[in-house]
N, C-alpha and C. Protein backbone atom coordinates (compact mmCIF):
# COMPACT_ATOMS: atom_id res chain seq x y z
N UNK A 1 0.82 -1.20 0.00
CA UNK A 1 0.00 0.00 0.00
C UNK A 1 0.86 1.26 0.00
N UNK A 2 1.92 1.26 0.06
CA UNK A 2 3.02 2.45 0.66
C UNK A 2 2.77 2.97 -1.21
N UNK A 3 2.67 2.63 -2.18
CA UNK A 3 2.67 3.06 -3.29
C UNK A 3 1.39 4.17 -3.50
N UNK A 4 0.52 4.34 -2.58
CA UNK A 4 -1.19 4.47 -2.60
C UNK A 4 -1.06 5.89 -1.69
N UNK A 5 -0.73 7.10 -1.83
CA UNK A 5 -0.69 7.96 -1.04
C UNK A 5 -1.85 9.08 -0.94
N UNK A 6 -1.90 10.02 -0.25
CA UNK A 6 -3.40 10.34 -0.11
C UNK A 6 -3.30 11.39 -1.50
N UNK A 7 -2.33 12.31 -2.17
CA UNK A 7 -2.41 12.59 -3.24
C UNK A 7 -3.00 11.85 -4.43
N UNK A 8 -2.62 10.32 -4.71
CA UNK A 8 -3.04 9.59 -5.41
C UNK A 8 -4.39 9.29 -5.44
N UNK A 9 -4.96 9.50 -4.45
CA UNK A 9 -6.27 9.30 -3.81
C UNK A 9 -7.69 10.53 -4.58
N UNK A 10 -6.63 11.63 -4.34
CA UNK A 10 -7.23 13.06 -4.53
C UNK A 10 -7.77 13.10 -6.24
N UNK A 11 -6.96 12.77 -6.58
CA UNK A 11 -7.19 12.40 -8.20
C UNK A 11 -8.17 12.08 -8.73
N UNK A 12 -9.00 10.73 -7.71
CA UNK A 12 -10.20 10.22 -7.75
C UNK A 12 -11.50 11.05 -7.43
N UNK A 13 -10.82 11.81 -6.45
CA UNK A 13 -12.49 12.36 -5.79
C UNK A 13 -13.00 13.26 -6.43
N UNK A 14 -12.39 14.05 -7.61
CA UNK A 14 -13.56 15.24 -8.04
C UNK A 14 -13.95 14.46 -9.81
N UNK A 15 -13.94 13.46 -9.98
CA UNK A 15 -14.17 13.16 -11.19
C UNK A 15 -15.26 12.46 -10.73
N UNK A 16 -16.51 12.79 -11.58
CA UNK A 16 -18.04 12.16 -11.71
C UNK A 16 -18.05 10.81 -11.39
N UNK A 17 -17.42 10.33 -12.83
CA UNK A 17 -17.17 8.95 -13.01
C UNK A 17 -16.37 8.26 -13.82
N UNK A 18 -15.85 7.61 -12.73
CA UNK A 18 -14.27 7.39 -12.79
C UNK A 18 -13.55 5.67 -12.37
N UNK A 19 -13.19 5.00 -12.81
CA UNK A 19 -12.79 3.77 -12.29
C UNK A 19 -11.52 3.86 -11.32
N UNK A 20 -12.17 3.68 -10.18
CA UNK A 20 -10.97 4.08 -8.81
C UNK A 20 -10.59 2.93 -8.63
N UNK A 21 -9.54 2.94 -7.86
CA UNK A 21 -8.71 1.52 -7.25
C UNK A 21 -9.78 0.49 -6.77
N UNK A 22 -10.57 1.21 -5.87
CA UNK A 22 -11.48 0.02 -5.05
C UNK A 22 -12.65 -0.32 -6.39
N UNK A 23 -12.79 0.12 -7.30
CA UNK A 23 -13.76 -0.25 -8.68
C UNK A 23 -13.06 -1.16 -9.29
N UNK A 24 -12.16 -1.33 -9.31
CA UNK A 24 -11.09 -2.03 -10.17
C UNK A 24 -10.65 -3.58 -9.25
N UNK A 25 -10.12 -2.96 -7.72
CA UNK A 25 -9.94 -3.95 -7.12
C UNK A 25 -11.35 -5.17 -6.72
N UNK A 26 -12.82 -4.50 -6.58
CA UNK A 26 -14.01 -5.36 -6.67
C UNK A 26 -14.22 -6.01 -8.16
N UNK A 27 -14.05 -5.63 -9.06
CA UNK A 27 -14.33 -6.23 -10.53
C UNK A 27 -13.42 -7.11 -10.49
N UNK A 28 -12.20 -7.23 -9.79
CA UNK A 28 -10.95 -8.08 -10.32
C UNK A 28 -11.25 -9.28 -8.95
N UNK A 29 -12.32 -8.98 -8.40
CA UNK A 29 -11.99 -9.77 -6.96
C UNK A 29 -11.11 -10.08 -5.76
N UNK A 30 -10.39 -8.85 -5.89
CA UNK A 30 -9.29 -8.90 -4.99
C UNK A 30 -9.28 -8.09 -3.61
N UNK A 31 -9.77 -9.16 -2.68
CA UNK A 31 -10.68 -8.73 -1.78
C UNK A 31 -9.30 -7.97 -0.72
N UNK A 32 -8.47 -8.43 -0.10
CA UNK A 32 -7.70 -7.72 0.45
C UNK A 32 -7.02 -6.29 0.19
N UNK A 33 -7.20 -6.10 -0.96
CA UNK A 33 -6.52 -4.88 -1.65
C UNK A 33 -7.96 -4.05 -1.56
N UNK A 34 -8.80 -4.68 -1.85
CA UNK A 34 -10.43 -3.91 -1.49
C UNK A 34 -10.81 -3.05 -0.16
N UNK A 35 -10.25 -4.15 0.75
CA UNK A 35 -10.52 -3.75 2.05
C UNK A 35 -9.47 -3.04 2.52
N UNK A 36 -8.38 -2.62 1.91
CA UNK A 36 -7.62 -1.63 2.49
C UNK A 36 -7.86 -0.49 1.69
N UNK A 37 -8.35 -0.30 0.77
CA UNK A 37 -8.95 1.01 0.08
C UNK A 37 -10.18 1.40 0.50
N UNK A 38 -10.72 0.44 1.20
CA UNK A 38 -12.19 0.80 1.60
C UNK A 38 -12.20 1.39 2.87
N UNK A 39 -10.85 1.25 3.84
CA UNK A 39 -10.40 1.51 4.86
C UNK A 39 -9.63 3.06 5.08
N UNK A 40 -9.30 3.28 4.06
CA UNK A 40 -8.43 4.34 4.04
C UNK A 40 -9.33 5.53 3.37
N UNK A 41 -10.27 4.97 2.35
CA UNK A 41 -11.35 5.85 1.53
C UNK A 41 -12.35 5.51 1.15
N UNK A 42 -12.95 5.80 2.51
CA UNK A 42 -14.28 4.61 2.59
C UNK A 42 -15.36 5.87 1.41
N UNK A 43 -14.81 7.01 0.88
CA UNK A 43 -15.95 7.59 -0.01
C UNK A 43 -16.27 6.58 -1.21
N UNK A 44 -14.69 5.77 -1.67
CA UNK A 44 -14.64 5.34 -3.17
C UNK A 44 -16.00 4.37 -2.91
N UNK A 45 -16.15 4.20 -1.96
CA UNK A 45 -17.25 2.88 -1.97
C UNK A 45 -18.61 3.37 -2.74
N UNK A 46 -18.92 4.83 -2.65
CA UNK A 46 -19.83 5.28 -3.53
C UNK A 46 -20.47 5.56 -4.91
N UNK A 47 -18.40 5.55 -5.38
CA UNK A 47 -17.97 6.40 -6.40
C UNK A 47 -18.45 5.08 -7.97
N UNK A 48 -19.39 5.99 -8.51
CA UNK A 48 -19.63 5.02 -10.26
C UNK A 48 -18.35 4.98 -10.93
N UNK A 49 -18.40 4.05 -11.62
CA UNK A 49 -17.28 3.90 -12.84
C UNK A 49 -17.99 4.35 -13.54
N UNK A 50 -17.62 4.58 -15.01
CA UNK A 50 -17.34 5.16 -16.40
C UNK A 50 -18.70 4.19 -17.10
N UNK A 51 -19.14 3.29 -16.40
CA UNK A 51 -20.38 2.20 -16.73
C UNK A 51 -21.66 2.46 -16.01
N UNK A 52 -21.31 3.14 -14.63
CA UNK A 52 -22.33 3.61 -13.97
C UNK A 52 -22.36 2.69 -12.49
N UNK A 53 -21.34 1.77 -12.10
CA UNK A 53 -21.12 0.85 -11.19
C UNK A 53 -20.43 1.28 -10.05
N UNK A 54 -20.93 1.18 -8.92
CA UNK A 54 -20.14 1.18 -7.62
C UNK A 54 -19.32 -0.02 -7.31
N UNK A 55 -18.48 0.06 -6.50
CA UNK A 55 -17.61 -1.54 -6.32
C UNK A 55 -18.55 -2.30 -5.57
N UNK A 56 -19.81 -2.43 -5.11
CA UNK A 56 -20.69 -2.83 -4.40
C UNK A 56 -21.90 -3.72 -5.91
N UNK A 57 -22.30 -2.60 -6.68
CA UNK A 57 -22.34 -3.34 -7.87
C UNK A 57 -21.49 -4.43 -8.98
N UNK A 58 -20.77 -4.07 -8.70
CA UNK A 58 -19.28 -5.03 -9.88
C UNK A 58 -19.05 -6.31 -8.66
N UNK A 59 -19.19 -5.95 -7.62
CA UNK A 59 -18.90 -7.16 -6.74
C UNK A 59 -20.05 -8.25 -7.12
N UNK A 60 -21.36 -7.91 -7.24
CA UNK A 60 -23.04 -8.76 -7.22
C UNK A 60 -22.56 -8.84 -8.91
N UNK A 61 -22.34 -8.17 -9.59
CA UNK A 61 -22.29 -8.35 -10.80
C UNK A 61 -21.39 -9.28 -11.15
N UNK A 62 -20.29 -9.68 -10.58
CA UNK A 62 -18.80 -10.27 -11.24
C UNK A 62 -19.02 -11.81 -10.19
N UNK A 63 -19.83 -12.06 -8.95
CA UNK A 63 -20.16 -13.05 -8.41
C UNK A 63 -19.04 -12.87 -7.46
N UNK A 64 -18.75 -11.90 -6.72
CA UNK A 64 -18.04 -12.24 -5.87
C UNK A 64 -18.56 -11.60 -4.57
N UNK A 65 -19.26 -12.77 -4.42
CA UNK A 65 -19.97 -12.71 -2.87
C UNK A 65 -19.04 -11.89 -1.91
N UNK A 66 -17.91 -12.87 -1.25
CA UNK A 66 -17.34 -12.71 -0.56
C UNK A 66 -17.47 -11.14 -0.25
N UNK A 67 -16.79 -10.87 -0.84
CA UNK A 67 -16.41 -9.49 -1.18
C UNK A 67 -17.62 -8.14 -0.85
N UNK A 68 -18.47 -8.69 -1.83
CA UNK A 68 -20.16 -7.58 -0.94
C UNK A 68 -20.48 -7.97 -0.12
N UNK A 69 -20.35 -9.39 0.62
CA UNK A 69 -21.23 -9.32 1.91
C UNK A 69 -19.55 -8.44 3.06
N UNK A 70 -18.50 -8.54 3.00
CA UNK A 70 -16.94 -7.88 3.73
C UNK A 70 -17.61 -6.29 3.06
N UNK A 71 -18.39 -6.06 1.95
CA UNK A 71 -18.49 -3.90 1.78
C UNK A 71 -19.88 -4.14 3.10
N UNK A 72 -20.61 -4.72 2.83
CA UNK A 72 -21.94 -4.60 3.83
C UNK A 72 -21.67 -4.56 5.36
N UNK A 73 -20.22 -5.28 5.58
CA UNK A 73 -20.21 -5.30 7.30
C UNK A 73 -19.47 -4.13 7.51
N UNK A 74 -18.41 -3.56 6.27
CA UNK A 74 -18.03 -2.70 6.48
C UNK A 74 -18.97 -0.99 6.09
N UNK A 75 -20.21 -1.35 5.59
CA UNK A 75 -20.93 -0.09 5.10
C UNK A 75 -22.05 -0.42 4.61
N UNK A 76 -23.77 -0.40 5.71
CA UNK A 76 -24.02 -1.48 5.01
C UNK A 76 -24.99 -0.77 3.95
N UNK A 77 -24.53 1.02 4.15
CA UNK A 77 -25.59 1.82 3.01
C UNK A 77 -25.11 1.58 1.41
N UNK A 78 -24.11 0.62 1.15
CA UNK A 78 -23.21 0.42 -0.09
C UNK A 78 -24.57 -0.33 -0.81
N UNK A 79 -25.23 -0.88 0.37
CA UNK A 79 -26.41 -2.17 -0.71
C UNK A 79 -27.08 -0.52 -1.54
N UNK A 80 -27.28 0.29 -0.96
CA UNK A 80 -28.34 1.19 -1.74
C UNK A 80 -27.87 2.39 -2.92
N UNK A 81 -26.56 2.21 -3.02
CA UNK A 81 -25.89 3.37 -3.59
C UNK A 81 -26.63 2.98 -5.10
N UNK A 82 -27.33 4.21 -5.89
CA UNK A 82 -28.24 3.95 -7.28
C UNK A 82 -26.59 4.38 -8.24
N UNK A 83 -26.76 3.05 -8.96
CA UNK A 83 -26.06 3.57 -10.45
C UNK A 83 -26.50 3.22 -11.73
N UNK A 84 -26.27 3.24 -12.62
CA UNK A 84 -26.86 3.25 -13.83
C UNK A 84 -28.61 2.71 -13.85
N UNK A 85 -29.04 3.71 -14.49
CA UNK A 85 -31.11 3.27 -15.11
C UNK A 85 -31.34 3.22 -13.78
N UNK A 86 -30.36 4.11 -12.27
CA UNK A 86 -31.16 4.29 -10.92
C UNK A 86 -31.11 2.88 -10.34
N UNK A 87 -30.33 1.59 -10.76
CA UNK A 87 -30.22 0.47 -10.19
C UNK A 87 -29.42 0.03 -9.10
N UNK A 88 -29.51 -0.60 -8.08
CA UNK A 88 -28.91 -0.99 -6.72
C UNK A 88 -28.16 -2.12 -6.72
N UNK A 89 -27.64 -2.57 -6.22
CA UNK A 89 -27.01 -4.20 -6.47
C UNK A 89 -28.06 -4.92 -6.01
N UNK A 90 -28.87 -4.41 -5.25
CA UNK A 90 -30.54 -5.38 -4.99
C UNK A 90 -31.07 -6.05 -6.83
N UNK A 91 -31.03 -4.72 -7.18
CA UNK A 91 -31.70 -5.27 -8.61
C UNK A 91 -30.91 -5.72 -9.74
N UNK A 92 -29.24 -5.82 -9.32
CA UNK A 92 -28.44 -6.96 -10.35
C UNK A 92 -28.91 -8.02 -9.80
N UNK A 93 -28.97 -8.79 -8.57
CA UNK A 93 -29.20 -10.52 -8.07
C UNK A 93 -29.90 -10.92 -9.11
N UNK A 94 -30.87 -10.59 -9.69
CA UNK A 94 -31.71 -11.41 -10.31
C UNK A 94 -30.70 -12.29 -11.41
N UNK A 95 -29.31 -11.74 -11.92
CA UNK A 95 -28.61 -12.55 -12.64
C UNK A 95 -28.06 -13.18 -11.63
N UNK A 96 -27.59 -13.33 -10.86
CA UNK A 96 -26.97 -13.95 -9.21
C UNK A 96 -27.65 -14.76 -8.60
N UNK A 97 -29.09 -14.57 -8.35
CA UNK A 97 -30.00 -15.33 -7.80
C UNK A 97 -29.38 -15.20 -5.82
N UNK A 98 -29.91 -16.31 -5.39
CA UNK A 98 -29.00 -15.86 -4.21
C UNK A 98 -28.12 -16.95 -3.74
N UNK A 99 -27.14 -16.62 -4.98
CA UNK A 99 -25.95 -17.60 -4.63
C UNK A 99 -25.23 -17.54 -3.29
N UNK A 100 -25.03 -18.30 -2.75
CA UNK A 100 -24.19 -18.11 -1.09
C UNK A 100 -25.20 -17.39 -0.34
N UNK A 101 -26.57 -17.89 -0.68
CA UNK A 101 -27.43 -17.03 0.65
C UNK A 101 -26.70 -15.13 0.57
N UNK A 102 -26.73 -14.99 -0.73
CA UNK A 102 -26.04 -13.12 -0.51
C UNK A 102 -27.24 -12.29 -0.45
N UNK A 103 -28.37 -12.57 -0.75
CA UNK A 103 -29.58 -11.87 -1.31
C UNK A 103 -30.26 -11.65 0.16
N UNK A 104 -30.10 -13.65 0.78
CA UNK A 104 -30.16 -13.70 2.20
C UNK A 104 -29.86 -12.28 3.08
N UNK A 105 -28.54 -12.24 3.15
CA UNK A 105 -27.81 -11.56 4.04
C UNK A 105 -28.36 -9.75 3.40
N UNK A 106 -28.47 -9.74 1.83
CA UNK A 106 -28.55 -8.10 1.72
C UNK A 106 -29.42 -7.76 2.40
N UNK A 107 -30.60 -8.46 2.12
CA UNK A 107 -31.77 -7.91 2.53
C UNK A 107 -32.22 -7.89 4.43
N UNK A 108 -30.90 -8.81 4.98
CA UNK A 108 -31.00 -8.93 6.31
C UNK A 108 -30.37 -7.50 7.12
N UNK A 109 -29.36 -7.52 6.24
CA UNK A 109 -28.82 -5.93 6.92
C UNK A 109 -29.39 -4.53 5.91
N UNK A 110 -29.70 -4.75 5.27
CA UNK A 110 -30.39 -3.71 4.57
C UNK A 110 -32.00 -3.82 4.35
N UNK A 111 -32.67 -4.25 5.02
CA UNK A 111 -34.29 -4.74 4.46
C UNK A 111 -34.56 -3.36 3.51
N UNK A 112 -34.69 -2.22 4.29
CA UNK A 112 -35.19 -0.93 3.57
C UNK A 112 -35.00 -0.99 1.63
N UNK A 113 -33.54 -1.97 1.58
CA UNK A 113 -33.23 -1.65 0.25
C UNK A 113 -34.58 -2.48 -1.11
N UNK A 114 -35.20 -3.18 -0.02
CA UNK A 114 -36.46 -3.57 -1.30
C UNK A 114 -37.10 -2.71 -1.70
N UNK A 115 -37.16 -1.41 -1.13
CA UNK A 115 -37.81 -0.69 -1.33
C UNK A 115 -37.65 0.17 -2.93
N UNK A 116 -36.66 0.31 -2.96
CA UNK A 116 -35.56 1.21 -3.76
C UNK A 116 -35.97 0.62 -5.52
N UNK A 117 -36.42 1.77 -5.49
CA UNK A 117 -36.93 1.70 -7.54
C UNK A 117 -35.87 1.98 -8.20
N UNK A 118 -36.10 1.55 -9.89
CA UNK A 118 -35.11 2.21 -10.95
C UNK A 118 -35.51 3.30 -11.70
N UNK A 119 -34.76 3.96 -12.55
CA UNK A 119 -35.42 4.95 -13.18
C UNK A 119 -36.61 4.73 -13.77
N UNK A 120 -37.39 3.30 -14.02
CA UNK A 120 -38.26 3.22 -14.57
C UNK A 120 -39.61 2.70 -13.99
N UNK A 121 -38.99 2.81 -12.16
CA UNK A 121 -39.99 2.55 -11.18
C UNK A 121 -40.49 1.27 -10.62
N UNK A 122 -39.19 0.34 -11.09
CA UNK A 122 -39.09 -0.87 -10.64
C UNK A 122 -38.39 -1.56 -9.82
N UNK A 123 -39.20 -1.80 -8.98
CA UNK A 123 -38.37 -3.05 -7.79
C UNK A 123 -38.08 -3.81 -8.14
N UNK A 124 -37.13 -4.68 -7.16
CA UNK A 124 -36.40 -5.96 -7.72
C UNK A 124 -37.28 -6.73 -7.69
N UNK A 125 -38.51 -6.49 -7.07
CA UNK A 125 -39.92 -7.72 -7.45
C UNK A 125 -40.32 -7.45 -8.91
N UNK A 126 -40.48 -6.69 -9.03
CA UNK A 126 -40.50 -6.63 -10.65
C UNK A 126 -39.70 -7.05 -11.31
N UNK A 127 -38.62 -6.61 -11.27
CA UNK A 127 -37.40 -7.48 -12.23
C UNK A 127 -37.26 -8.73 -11.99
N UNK A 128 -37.31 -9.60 -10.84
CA UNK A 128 -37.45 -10.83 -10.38
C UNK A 128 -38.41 -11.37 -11.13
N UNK A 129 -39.78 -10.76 -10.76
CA UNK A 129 -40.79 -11.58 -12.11
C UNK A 129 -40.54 -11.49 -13.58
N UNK A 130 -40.42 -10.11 -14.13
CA UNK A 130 -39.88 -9.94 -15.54
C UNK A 130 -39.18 -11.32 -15.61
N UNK A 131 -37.81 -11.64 -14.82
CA UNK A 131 -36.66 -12.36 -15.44
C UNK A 131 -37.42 -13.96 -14.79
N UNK A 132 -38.45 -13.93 -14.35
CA UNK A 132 -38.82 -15.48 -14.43
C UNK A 132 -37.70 -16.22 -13.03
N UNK A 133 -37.39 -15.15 -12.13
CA UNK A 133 -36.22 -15.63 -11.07
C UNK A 133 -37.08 -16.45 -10.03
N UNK A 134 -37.72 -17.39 -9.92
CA UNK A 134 -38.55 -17.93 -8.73
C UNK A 134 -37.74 -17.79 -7.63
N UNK A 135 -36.71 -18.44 -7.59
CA UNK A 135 -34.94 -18.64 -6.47
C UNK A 135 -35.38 -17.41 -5.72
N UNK A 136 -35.29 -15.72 -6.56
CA UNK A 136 -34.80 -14.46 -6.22
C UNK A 136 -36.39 -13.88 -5.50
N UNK A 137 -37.32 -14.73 -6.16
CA UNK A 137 -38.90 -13.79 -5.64
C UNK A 137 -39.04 -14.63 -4.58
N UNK A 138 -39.06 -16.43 -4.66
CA UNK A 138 -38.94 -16.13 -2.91
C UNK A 138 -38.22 -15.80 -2.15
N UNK A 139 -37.20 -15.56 -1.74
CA UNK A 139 -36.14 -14.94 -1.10
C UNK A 139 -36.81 -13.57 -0.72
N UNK A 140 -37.57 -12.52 -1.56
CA UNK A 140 -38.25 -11.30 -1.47
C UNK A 140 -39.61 -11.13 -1.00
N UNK A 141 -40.05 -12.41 -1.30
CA UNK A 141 -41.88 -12.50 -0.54
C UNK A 141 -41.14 -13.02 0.93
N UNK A 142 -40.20 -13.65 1.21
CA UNK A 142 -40.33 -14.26 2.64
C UNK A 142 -39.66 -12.52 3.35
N UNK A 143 -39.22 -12.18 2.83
CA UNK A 143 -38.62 -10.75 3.32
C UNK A 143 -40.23 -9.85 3.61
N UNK A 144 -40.40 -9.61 2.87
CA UNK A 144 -41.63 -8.75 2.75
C UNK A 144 -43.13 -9.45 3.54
N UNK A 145 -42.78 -10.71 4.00
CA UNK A 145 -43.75 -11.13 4.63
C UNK A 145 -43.46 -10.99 6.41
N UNK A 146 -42.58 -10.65 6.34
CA UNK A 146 -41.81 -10.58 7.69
C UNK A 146 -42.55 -9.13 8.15
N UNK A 147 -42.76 -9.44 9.10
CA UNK A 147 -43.32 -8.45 10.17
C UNK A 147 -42.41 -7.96 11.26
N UNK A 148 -42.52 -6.28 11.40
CA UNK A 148 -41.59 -5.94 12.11
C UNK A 148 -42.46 -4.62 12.29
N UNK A 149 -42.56 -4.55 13.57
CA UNK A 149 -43.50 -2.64 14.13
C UNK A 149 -43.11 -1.99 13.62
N UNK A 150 -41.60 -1.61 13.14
CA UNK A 150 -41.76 -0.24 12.43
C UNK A 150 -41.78 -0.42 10.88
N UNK A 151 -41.44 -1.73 10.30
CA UNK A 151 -41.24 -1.74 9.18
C UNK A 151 -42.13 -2.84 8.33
N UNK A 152 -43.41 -2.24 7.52
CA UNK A 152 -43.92 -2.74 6.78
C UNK A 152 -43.94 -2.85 5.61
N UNK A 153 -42.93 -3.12 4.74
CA UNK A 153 -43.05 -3.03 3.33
C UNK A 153 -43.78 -3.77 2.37
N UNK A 154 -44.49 -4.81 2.68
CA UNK A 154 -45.22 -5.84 1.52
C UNK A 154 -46.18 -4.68 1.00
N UNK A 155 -47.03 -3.93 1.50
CA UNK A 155 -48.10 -3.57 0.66
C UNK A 155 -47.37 -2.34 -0.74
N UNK A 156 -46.53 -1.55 0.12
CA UNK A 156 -45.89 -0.63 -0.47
C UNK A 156 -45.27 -1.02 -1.84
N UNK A 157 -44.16 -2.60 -1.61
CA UNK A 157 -43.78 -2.95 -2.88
C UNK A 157 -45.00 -3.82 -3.62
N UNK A 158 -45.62 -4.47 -3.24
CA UNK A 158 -46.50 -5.37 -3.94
C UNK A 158 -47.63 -4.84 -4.47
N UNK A 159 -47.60 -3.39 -4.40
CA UNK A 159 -48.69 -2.18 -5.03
C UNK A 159 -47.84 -1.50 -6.28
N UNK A 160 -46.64 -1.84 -5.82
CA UNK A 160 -46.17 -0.20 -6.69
C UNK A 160 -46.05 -0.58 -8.15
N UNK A 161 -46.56 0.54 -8.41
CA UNK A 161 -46.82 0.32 -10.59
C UNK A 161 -45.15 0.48 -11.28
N UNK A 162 -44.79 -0.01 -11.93
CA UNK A 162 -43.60 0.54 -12.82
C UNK A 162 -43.87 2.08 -13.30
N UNK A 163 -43.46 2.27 -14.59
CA UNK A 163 -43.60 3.82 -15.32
C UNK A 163 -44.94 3.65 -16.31
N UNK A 164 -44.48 1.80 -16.48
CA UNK A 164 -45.84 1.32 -17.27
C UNK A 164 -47.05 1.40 -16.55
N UNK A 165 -47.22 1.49 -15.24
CA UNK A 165 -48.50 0.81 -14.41
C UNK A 165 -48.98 -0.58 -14.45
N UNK A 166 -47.25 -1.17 -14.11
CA UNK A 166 -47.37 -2.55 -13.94
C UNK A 166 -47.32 -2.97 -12.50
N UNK A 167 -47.84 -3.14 -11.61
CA UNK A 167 -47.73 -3.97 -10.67
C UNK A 167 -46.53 -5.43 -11.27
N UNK A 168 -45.59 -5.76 -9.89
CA UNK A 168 -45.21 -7.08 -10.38
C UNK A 168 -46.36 -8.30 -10.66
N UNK A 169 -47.31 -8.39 -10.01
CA UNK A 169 -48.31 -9.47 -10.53
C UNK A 169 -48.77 -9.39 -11.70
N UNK A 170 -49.35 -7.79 -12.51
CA UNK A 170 -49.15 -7.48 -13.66
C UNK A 170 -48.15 -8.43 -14.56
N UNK A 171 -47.11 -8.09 -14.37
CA UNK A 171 -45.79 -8.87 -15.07
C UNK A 171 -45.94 -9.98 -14.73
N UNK A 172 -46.59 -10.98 -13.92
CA UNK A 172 -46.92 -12.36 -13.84
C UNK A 172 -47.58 -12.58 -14.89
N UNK A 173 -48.49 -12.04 -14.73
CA UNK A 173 -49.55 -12.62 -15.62
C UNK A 173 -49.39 -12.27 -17.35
């Protein structure tokens, strides 16, 4: 790390979007080099690449569990950061499914994040049905069936229309 100085660092932070060390080090899976950039600049964890991806996305995207569930203990607002078409790493799984119980765990430390639409007003229950994911929609009905005093989300997501005025049951049928 002695190569990695906070100048080098500075470089990163005023560019929109930009492929930073920790974007590069999650796409490549290289989880130790991850976690010391995430340690030293815990902003990059926010920061889109040039594709529209946080290292929190490229991690769910590239299958490397490991790695997003180590950003979640270390940050666990990384599940919600929106990048490209307003999407979360909630709403990549549906290609992931919930390999290693990860979908398990997002939604355990992040429940709120089912909530979270795309630019086109879709939950990952929607995209889950669109993509025909049974694996990924139950994993999301047993979430959303869960009862908790302050937090009720089944009616909220299992109402909400896309841009189309699709309900996900809509898209079932």
């Amino acid at each position: 790390m002695g190569m990695l100085s906070g100048n080098a660092f500075r470089l990163f932070e005023d560019v929109e979007f930009v492929d930073t060390p920790l974007n590069i080090a999650a796409e490549q899976g290289c989880i130790r080099f991850a976690m010391e950039i995430m340690n030293l600049k815990p902003s990059f964890a926010r920061k889109l690449n040039q594709d529209g991806f946080s290292p929190m996305h490229l991690a769910v995207k590239k299958g490397h569990i490991e790695m997003a569930l180590r950003f979640m203990e270390m940050d666990r607002d990384v599940v919600r950061v929106k990048g490209k078409s307003g999407k979360t790493p909630l709403h990549l799984i549906r290609k992931l499914g919930n390999h290693h119980g990860l979908l398990d765990r997002l939604l355990e430390v992040c429940p709120e994040s089912v909530l979270d639409v795309t630019t086109k007003n879709r939950t990952a229950l929607h995209i889950a049905t669109k993509n025909k994911r049974l694996d990924v929609l139950q994993v999301l009905i047993r979430c959303l069936q869960k009862k908790d005093k302050d937090k009720d989300y089944y009616r909220q997501v299992v109402n909400r229309k896309d841009e189309e005025g699709n309900t996900a049951l809509h898209i079932c049928c």
